[in-house]
C-alpha atoms as a PDB file:
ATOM      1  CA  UNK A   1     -32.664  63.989-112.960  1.00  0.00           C
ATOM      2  CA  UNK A   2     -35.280  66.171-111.142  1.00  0.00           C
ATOM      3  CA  UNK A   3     -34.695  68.837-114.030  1.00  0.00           C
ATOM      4  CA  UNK A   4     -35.231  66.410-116.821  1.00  0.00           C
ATOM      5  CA  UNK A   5     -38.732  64.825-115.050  1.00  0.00           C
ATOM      6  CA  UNK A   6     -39.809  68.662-114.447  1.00  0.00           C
ATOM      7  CA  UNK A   7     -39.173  69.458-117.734  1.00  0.00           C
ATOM      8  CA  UNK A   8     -40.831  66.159-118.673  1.00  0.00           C
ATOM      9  CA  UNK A   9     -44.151  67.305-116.707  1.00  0.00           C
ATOM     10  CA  UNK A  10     -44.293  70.915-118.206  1.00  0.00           C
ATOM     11  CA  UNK A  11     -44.051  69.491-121.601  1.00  0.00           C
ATOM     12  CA  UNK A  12     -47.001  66.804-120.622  1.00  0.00           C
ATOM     13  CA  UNK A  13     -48.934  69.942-119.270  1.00  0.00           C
ATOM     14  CA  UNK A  14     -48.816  71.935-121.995  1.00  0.00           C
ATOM     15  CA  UNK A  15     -50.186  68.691-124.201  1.00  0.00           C
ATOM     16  CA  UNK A  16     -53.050  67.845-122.400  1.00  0.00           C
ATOM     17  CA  UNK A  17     -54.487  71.737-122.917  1.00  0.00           C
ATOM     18  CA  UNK A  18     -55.252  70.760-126.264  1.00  0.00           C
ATOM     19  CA  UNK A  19     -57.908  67.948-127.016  1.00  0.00           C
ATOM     20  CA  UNK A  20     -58.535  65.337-130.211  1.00  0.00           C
ATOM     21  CA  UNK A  21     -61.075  68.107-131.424  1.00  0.00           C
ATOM     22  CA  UNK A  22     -58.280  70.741-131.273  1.00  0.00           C
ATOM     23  CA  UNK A  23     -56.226  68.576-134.054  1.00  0.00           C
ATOM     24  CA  UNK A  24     -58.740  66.723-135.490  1.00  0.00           C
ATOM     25  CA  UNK A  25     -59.016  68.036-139.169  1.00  0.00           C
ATOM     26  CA  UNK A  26     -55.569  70.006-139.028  1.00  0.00           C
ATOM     27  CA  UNK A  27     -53.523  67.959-141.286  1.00  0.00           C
ATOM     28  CA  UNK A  28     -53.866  69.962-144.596  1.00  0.00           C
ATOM     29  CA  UNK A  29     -53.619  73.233-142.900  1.00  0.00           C
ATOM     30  CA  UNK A  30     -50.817  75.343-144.374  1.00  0.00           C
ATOM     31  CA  UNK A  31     -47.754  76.536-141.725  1.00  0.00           C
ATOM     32  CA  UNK A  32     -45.441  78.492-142.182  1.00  0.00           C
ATOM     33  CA  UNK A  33     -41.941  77.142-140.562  1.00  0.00           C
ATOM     34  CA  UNK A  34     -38.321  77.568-140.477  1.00  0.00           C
ATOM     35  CA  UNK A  35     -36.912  74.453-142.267  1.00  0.00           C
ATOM     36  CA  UNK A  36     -32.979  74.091-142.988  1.00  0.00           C
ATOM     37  CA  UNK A  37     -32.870  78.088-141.945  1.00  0.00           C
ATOM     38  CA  UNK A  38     -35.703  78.540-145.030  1.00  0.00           C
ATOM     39  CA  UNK A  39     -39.247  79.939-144.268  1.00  0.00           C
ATOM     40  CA  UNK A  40     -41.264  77.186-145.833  1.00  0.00           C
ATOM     41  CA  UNK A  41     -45.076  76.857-145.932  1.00  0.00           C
ATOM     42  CA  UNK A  42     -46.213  73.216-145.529  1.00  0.00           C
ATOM     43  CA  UNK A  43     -48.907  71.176-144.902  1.00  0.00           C
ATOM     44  CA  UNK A  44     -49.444  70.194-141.152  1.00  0.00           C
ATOM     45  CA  UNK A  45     -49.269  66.676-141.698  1.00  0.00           C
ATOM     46  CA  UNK A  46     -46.436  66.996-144.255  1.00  0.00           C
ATOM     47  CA  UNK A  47     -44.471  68.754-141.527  1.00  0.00           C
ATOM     48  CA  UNK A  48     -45.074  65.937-139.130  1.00  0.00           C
ATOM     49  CA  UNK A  49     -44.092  62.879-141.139  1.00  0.00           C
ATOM     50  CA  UNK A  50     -41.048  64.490-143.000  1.00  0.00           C
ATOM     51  CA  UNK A  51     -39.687  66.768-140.094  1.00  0.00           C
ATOM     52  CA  UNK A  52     -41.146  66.051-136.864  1.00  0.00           C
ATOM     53  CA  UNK A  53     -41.018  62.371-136.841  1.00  0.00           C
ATOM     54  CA  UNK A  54     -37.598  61.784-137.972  1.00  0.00           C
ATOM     55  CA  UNK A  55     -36.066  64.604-135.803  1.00  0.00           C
ATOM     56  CA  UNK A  56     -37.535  62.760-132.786  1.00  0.00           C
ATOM     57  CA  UNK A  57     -36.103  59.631-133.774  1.00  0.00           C
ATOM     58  CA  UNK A  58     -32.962  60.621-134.788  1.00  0.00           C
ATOM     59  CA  UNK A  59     -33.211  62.063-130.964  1.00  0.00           C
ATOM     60  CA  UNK A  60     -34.510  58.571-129.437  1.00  0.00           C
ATOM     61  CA  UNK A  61     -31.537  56.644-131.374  1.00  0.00           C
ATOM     62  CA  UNK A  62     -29.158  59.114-130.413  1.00  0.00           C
ATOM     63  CA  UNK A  63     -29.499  59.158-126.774  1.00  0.00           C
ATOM     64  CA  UNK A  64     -29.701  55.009-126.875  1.00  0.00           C
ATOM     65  CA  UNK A  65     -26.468  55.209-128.585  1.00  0.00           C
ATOM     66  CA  UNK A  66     -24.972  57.475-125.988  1.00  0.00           C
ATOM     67  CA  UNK A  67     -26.724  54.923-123.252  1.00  0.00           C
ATOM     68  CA  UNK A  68     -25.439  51.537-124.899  1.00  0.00           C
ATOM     69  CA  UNK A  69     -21.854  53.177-125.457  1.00  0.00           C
ATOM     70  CA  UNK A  70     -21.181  54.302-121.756  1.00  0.00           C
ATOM     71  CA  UNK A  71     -22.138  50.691-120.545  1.00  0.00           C
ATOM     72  CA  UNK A  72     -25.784  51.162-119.653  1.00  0.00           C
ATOM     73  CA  UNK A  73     -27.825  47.919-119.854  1.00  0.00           C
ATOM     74  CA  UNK A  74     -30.395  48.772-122.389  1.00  0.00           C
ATOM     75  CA  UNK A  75     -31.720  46.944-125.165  1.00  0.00           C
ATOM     76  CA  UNK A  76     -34.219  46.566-127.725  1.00  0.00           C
ATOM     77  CA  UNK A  77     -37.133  46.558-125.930  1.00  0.00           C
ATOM     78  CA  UNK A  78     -35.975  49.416-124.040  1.00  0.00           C
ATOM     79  CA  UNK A  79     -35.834  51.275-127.221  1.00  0.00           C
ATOM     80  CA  UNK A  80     -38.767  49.948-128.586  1.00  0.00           C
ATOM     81  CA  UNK A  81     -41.327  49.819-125.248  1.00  0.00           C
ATOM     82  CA  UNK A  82     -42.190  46.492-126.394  1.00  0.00           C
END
């Protein structure tokens, strides 16, 4: 558990070096990324909401699953923060 939350803080760390003016105005800036093991140029905000976003859902679900299915009493406003 003390792994995970220092990972957790490094990963927080690194975040708060950037700032809204950092990102602010980066969404149709052309990457280039490694999608399905194919360099792909895409737009920044392209990337996020067809790559990024499900990925880290798919992650959320995932580990809830695993949670639920070993008997640990979560629910939906565990998942949901609600």
């Amino acid at each position: 558990l003390e792994q995970l939350r220092a990972r957790l803080q490094k990963a927080l760390d690194h975040l708060a070096t950037y700032s809204a003016a950092d990102i602010d105005g980066t969404e149709d800036k052309i990457i280039s990324v490694k999608i399905a093991g194919k360099d792909t140029e895409i737009a920044v905000q392209d990337y996020v909401l067809q790559n990024v976003f499900p990925n880290f859902y798919f992650h959320v679900t995932t580990a809830y699953d695993i949670l639920r299915h070993n008997g640990v009493p979560v629910g939906k406003r565990d998942f949901t923060g609600v």
